[in-house]
C-alpha atoms as a PDB file:
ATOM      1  CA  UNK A   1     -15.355 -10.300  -3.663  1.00  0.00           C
ATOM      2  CA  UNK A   2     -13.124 -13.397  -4.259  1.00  0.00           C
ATOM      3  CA  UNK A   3     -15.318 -16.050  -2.893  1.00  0.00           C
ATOM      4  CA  UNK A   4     -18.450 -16.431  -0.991  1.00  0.00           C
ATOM      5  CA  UNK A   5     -20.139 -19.765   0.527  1.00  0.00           C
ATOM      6  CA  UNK A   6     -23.625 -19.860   1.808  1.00  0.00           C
ATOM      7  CA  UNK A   7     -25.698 -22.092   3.662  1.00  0.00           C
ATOM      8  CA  UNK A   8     -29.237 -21.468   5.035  1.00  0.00           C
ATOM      9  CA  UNK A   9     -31.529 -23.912   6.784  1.00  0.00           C
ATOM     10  CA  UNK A  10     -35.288 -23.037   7.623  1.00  0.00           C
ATOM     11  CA  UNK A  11     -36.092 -24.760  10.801  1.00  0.00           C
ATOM     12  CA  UNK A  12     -40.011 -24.232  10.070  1.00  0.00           C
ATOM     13  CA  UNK A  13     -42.532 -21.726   8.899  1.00  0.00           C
ATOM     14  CA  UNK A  14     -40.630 -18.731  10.818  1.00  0.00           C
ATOM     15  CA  UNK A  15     -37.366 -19.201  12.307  1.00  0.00           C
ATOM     16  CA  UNK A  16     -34.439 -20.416  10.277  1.00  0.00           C
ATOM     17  CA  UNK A  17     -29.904 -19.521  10.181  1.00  0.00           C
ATOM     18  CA  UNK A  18     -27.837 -18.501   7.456  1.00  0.00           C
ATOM     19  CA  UNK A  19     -24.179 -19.140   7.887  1.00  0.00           C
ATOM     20  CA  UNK A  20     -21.673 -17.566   5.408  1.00  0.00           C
ATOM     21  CA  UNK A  21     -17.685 -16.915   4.676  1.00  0.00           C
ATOM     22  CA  UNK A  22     -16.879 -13.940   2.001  1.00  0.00           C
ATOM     23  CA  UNK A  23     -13.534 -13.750   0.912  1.00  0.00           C
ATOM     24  CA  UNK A  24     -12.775  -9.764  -0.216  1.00  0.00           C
ATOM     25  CA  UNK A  25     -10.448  -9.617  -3.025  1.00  0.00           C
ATOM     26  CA  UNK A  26      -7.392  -8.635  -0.370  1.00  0.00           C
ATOM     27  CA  UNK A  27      -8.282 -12.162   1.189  1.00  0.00           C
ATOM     28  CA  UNK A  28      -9.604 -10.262   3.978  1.00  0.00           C
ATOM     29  CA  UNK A  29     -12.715 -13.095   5.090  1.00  0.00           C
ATOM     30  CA  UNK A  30     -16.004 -12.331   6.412  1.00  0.00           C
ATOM     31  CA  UNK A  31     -17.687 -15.377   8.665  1.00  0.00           C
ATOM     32  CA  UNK A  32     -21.145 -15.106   9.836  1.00  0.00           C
ATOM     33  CA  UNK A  33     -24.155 -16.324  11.424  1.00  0.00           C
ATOM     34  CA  UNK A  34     -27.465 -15.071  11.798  1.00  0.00           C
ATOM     35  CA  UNK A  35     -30.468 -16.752  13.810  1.00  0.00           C
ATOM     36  CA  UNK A  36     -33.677 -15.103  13.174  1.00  0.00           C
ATOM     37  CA  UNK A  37     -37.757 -16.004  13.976  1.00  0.00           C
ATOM     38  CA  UNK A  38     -40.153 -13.394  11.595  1.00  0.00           C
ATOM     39  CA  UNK A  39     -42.415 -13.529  14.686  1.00  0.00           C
ATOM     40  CA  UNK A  40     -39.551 -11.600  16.849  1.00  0.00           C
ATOM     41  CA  UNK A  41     -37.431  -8.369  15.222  1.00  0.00           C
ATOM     42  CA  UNK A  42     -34.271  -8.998  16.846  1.00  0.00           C
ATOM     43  CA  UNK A  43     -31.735 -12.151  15.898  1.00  0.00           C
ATOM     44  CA  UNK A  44     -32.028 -15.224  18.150  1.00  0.00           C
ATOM     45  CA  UNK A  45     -28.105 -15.398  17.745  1.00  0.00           C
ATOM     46  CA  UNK A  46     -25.588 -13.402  15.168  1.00  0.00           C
ATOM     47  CA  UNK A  47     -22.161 -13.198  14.810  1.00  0.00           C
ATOM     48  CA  UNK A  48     -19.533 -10.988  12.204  1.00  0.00           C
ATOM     49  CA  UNK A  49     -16.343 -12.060  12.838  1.00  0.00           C
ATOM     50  CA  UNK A  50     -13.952 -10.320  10.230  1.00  0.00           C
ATOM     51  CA  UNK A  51     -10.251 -11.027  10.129  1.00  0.00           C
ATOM     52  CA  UNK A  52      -7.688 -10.465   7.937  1.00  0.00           C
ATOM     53  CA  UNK A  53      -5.343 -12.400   5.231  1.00  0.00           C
ATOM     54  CA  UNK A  54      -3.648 -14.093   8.144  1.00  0.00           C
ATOM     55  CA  UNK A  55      -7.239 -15.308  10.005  1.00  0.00           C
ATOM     56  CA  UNK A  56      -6.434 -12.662  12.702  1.00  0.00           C
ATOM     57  CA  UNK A  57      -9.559 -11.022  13.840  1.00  0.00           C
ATOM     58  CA  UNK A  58      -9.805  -7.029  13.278  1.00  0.00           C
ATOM     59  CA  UNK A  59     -13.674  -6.924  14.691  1.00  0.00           C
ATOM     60  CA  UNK A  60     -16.357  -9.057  15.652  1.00  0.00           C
ATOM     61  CA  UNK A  61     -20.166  -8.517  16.751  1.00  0.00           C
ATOM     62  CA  UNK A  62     -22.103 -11.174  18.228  1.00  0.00           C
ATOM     63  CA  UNK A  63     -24.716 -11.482  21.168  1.00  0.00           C
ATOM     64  CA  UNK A  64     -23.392 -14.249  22.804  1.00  0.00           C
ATOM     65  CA  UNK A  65     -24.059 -13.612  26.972  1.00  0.00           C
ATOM     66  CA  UNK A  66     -20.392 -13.670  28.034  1.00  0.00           C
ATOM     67  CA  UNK A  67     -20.116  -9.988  28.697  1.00  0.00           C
ATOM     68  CA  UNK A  68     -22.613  -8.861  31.371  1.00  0.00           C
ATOM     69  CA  UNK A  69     -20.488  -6.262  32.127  1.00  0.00           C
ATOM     70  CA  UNK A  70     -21.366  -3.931  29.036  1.00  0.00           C
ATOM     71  CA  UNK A  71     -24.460  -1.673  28.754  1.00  0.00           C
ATOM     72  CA  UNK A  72     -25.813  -3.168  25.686  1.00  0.00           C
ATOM     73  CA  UNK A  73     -25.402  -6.754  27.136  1.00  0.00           C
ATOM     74  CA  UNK A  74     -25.641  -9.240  25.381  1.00  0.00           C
ATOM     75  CA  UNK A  75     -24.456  -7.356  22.099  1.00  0.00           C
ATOM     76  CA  UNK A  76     -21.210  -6.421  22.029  1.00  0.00           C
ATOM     77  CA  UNK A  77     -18.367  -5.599  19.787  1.00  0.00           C
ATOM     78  CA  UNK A  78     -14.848  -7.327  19.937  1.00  0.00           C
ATOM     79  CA  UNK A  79     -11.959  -5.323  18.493  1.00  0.00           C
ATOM     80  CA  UNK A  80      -8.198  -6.118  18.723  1.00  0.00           C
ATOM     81  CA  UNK A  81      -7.951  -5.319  22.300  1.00  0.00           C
ATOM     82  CA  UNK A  82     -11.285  -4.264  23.795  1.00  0.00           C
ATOM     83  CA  UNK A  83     -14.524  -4.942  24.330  1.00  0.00           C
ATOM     84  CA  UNK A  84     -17.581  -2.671  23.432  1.00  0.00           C
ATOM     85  CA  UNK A  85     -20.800  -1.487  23.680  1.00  0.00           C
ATOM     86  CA  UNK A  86     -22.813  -2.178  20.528  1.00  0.00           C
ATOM     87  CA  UNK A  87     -26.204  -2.371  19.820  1.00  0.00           C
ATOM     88  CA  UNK A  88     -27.322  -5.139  17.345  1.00  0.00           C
ATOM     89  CA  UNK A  89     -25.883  -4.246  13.762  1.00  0.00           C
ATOM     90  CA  UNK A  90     -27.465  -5.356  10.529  1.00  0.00           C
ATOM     91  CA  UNK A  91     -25.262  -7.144   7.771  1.00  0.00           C
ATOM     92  CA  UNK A  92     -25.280  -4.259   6.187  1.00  0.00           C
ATOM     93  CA  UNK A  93     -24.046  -2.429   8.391  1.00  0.00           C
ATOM     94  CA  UNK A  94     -21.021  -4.725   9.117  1.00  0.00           C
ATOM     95  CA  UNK A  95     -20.048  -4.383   5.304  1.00  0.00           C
ATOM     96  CA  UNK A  96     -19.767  -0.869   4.973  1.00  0.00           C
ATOM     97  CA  UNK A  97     -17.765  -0.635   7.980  1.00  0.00           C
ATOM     98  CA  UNK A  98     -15.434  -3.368   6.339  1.00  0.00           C
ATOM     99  CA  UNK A  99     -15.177  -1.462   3.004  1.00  0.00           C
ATOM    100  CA  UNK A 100     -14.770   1.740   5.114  1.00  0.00           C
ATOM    101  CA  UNK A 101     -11.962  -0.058   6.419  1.00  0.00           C
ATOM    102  CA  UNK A 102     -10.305  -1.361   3.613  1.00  0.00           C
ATOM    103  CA  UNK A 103     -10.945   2.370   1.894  1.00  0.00           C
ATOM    104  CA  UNK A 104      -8.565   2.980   4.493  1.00  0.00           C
ATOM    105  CA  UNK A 105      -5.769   0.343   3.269  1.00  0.00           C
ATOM    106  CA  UNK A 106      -5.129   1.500   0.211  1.00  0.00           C
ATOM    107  CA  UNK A 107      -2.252   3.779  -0.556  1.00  0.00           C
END
């Protein structure tokens, strides 16, 4: 990891956001958001939106209600050119699917 910025704000005693940018060390840049309440299991809001050195997107998960169309509405995954189902992933998730990924650039 080259850089990483966090900011997190508790709203009161159980729902509160963090909002964060990691930069990986092939600039490739993590942004996300994550809404949560402890008194409910699944995120208010979320979104991973991963790009690469040039800021273009490769992925991005988020629940925003724009895509009634998909079965897992509202979560959804963006990639290059589609749109998919995708049921609500944990950060953790989301970074070993990046490193998988950049496994994958390396020569």
């Amino acid at each position: 990891m080259r850089y990483l910025s966090l900011t997190k704000k508790i709203d009161n005693a159980s729902q509160g956001y963090v909002n964060s940018s990691i930069i990986f060390e092939n600039n490739h840049r993590l942004d996300f958001v994550e809404v949560k309440n402890t008194d409910t299991k699944p995120k208010i809001k979320y979104r991973y939106h991963y790009m690469n050195e040039a800021q273009v997107m490769i992925f991005r998960y988020d629940n925003a209600p724009h895509h009634v169309e998909i079965a897992t509405f509202p979560h959804h995954k963006h990639e290059v050119d589609d749109i998919k189902e995708s049921l609500e992933p944990t950060l953790e998730q989301v970074l070993l699917e990046i490193a998988e990924k950049q496994r994958n650039l390396k020569p």
